[in-house]
N, C-alpha and C. Protein backbone atom coordinates (compact mmCIF):
# COMPACT_ATOMS: atom_id res chain seq x y z
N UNK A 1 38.41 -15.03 80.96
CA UNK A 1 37.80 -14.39 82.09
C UNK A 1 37.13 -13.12 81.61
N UNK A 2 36.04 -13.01 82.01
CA UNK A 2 35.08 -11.46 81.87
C UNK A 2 35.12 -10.86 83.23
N UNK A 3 35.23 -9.78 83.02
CA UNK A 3 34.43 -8.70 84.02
C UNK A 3 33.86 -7.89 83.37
N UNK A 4 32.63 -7.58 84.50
CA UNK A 4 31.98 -5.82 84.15
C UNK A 4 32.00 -4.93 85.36
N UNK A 5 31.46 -3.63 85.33
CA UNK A 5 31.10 -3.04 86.04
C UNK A 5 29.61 -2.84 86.06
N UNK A 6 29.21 -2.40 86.60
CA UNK A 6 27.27 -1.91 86.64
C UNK A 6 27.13 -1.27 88.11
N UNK A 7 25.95 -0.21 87.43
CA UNK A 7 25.99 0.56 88.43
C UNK A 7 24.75 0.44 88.76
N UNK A 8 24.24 -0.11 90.12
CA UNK A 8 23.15 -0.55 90.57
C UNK A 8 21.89 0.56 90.56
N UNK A 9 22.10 2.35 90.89
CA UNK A 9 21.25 2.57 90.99
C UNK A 9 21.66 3.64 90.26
N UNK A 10 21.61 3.72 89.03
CA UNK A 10 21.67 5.05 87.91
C UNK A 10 20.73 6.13 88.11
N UNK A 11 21.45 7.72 87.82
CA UNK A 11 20.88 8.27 87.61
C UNK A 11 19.88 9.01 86.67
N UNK A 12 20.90 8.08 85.85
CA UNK A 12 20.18 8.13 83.69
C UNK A 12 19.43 7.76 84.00
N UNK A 13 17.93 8.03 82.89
CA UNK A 13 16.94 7.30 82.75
C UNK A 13 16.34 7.82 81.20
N UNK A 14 15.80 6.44 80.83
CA UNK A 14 15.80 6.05 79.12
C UNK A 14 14.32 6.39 79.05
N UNK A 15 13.85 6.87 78.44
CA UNK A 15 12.77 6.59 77.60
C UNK A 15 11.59 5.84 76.24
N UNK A 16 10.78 5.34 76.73
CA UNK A 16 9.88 4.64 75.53
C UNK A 16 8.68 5.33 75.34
N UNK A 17 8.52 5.62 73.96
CA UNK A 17 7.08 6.00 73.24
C UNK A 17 6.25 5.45 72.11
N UNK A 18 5.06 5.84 72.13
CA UNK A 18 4.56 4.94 70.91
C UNK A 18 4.74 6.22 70.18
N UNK A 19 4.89 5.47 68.71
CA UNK A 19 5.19 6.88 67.52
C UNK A 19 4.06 6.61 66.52
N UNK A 20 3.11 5.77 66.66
CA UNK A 20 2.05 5.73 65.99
C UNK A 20 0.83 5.35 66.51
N UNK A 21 -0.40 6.15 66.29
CA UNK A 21 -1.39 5.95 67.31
C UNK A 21 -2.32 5.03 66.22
N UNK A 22 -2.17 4.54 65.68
CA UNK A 22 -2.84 4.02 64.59
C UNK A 22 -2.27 2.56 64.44
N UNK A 23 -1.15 2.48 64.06
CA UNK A 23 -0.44 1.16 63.76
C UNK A 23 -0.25 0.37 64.75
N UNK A 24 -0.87 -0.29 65.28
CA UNK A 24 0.01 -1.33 66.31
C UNK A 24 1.27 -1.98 66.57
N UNK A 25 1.59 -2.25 65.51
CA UNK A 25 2.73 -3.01 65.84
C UNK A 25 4.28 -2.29 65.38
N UNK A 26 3.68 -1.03 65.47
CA UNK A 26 5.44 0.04 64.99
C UNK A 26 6.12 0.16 66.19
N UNK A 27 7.48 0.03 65.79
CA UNK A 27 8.03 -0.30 66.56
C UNK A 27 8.27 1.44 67.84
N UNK A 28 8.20 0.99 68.69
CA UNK A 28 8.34 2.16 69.56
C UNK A 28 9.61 2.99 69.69
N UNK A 29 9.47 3.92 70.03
CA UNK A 29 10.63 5.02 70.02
C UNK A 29 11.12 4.48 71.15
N UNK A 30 12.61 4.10 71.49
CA UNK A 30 13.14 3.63 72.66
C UNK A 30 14.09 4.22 72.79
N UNK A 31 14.74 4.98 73.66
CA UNK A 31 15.97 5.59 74.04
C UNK A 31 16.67 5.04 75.34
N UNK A 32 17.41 4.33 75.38
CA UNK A 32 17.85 3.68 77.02
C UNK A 32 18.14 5.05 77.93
N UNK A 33 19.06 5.61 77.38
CA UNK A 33 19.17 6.89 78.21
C UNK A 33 20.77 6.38 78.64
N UNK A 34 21.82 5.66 78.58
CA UNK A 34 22.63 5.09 78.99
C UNK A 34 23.80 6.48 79.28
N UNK A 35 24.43 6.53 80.65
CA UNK A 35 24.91 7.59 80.97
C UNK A 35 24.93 9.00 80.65
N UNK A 36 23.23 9.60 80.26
CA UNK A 36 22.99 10.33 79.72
C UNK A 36 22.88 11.57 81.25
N UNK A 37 22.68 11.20 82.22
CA UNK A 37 23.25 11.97 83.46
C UNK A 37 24.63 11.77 83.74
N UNK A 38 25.12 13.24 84.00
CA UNK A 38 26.51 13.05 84.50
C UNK A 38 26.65 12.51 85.96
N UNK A 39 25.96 12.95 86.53
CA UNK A 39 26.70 11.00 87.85
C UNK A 39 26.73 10.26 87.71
N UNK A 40 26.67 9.94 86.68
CA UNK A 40 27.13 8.20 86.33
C UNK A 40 28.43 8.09 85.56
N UNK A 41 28.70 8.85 85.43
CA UNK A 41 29.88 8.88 84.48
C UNK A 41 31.09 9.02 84.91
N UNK A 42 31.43 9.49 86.54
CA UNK A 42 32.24 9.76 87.07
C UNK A 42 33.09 7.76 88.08
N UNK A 43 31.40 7.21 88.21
CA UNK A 43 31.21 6.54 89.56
C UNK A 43 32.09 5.25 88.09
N UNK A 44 31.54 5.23 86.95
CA UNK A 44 32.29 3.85 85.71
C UNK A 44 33.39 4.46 85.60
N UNK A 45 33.78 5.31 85.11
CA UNK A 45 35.08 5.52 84.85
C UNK A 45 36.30 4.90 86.31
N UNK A 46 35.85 5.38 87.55
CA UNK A 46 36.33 5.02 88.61
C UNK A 46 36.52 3.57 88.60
N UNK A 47 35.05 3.00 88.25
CA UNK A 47 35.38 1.38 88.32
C UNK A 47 35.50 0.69 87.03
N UNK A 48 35.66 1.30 86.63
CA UNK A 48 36.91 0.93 85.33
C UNK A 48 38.27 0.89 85.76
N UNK A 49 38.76 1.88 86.09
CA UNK A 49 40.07 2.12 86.63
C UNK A 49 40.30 0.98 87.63
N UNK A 50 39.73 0.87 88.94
CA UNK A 50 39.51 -0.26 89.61
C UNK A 50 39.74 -1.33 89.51
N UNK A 51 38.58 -2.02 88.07
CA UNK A 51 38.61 -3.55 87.94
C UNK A 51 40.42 -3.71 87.20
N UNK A 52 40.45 -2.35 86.46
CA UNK A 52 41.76 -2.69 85.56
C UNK A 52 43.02 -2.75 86.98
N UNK A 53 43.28 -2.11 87.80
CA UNK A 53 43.96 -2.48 88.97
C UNK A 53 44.21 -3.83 89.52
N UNK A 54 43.15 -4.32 89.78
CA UNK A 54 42.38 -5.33 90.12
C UNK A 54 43.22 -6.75 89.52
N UNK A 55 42.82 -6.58 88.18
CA UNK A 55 42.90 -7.47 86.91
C UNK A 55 44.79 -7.60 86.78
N UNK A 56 45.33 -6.05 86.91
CA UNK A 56 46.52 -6.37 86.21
C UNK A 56 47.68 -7.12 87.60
N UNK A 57 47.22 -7.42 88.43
CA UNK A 57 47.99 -7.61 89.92
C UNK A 57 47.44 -9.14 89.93
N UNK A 58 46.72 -9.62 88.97
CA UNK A 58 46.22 -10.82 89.21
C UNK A 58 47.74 -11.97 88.54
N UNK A 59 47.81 -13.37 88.98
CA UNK A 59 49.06 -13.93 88.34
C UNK A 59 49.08 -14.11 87.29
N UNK A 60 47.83 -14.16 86.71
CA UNK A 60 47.05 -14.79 85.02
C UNK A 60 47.14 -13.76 84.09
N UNK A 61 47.38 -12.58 84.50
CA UNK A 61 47.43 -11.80 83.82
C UNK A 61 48.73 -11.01 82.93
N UNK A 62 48.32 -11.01 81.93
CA UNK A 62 49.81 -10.94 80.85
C UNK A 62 49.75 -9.88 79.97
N UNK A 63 48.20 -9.37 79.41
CA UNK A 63 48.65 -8.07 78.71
C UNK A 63 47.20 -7.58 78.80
N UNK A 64 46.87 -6.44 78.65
CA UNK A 64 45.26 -5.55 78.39
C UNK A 64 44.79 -6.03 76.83
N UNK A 65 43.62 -7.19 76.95
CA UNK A 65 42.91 -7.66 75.42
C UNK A 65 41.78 -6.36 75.23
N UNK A 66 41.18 -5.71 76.29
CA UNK A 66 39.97 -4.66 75.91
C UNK A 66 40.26 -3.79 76.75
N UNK A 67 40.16 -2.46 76.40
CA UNK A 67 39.90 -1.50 76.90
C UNK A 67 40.42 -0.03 76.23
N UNK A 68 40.39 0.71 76.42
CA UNK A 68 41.07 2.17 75.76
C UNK A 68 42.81 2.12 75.42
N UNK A 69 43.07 2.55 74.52
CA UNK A 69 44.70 2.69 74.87
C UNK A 69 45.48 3.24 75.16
N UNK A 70 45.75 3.22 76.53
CA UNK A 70 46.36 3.76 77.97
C UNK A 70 47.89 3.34 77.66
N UNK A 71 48.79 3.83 77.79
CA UNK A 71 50.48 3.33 78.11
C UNK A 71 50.21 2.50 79.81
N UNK A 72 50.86 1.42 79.14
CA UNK A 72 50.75 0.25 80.36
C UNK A 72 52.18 0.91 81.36
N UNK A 73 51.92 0.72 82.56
CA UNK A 73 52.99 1.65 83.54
C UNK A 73 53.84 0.39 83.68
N UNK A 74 55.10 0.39 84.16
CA UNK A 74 56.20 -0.36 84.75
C UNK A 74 55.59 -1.25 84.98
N UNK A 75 55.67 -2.64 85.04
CA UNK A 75 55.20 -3.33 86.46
C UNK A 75 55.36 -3.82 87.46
N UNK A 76 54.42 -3.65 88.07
CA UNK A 76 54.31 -3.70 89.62
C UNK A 76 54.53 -1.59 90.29
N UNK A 77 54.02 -1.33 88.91
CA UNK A 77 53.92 0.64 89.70
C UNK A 77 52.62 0.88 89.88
N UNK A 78 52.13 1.86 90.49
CA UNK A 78 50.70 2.14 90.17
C UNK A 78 50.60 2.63 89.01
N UNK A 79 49.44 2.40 88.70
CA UNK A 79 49.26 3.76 87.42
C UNK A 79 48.70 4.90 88.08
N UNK A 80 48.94 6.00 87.27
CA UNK A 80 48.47 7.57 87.74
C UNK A 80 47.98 7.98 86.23
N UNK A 81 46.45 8.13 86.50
CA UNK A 81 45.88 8.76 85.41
C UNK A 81 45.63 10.32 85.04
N UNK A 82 46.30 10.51 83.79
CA UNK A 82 45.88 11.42 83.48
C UNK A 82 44.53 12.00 83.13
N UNK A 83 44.01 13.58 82.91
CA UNK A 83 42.51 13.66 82.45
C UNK A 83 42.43 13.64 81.11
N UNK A 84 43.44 12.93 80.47
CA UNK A 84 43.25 12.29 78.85
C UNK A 84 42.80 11.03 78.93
N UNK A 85 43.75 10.17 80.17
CA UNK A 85 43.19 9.03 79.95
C UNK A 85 41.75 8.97 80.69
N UNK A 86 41.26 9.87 81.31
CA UNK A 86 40.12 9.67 81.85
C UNK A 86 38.96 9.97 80.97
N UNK A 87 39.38 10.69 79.72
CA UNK A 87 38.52 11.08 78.86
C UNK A 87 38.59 9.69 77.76
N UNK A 88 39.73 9.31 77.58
CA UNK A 88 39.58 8.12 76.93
C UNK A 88 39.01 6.87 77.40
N UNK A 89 38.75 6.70 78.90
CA UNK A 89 37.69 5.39 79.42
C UNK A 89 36.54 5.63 78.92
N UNK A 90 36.40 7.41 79.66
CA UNK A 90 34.71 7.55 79.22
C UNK A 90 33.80 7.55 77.67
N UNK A 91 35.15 7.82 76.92
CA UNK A 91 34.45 7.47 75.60
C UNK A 91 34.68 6.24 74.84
N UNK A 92 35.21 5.01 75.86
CA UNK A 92 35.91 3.68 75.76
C UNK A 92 34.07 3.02 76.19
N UNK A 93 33.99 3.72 77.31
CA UNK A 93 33.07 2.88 78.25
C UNK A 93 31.44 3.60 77.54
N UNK A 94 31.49 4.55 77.08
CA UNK A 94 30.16 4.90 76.18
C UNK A 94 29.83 4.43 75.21
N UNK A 95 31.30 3.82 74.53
CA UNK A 95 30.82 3.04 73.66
C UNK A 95 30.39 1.50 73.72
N UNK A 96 30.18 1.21 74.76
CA UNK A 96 30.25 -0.12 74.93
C UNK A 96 28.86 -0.25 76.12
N UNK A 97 28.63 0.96 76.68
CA UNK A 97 27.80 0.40 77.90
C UNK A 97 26.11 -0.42 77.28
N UNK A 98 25.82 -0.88 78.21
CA UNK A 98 24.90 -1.61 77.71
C UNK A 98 24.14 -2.15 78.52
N UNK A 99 22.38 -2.53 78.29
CA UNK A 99 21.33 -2.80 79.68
C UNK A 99 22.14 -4.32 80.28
N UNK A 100 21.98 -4.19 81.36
CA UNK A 100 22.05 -5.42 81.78
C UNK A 100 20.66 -6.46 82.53
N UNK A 101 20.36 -7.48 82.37
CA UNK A 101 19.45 -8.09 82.74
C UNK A 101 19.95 -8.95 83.83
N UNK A 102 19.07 -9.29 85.09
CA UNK A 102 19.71 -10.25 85.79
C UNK A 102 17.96 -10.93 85.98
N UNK A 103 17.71 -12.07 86.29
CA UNK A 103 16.49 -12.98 86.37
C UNK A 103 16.58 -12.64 87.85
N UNK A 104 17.29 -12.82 88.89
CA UNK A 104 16.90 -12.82 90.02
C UNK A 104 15.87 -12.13 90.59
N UNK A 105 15.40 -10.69 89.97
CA UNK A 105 14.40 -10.41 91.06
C UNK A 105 12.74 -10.56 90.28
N UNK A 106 13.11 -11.50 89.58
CA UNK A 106 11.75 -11.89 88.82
C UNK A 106 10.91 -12.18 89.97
N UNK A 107 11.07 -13.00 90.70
CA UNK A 107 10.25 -13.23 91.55
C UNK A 107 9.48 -12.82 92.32
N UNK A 108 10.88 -11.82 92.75
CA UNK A 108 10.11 -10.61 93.94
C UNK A 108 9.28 -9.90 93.15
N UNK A 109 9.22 -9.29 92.14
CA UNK A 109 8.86 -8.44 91.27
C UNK A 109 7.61 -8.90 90.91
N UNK A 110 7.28 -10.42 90.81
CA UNK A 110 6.02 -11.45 90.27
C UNK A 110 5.16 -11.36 91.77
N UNK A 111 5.31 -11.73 92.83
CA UNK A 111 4.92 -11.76 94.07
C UNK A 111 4.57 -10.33 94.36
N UNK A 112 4.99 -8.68 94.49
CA UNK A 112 4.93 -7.66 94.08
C UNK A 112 3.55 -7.11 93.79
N UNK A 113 3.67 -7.53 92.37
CA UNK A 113 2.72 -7.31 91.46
C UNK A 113 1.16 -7.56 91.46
N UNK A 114 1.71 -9.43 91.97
CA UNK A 114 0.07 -9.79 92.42
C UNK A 114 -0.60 -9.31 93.60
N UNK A 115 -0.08 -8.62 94.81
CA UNK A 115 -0.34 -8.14 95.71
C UNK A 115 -0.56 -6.57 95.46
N UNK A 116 0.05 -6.70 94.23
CA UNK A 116 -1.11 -4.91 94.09
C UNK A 116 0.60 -3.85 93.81
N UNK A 117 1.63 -4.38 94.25
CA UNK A 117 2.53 -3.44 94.15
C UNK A 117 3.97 -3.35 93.74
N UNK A 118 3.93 -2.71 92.99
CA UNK A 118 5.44 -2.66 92.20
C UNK A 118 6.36 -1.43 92.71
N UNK A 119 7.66 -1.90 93.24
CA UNK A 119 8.36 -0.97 93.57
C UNK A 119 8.97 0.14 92.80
């Protein structure tokens, strides 16, 4: 089983440049920008915490294969996080975040476009 989190409307934002005005085909300066604003960083860590809630109350579930290493609480207790372990998601979850693609709004986005407008 996978899960993720994603955060639909980020406040990060990445940047692309051309680094050669001459060469065509060099490769461009790309920076995603990936939780490079701090509101975003508060809203994953949360749903991190979450899905792991979530996940460990499930029947299938038997031990933590990914994530930071947190002391697993009693079970069946809540967990109560400390701001160590909250510092350890966020540099759990920075290292790992990553673009996500979904095809679905190709369409809208194609239909959009030919009518003159991109949201």
């Amino acid at each position: 089983m996978a899960m993720g989190n994603i955060l639909m409307y980020p406040a990060s934002r990445g940047s692309i440049h051309v680094i050669s005005p001459t060469e065509v085909y060099a490769p461009p300066n790309f920076q995603a920008g990936h939780l490079s604003h701090p509101a975003d960083v508060s809203p994953i860590v949360w749903a991190y915490k979450k899905t792991y809630e979530i996940v460990r109350r499930m029947p299938s579930y038997v031990a933590e294969v990914a994530g930071p290493l947190i002391p697993e609480p009693i079970p069946g207790a809540n967990r109560v996080y400390s701001k160590e372990d909250d510092e350890l998601i966020e540099k759990w979850v920075r290292e790992r975040v990553d673009t996500c693609f979904h095809p679905r709004f190709l369409p809208i986005l194609s239909v959009l476009t030919i009518v003159g407008r991109v949201l």
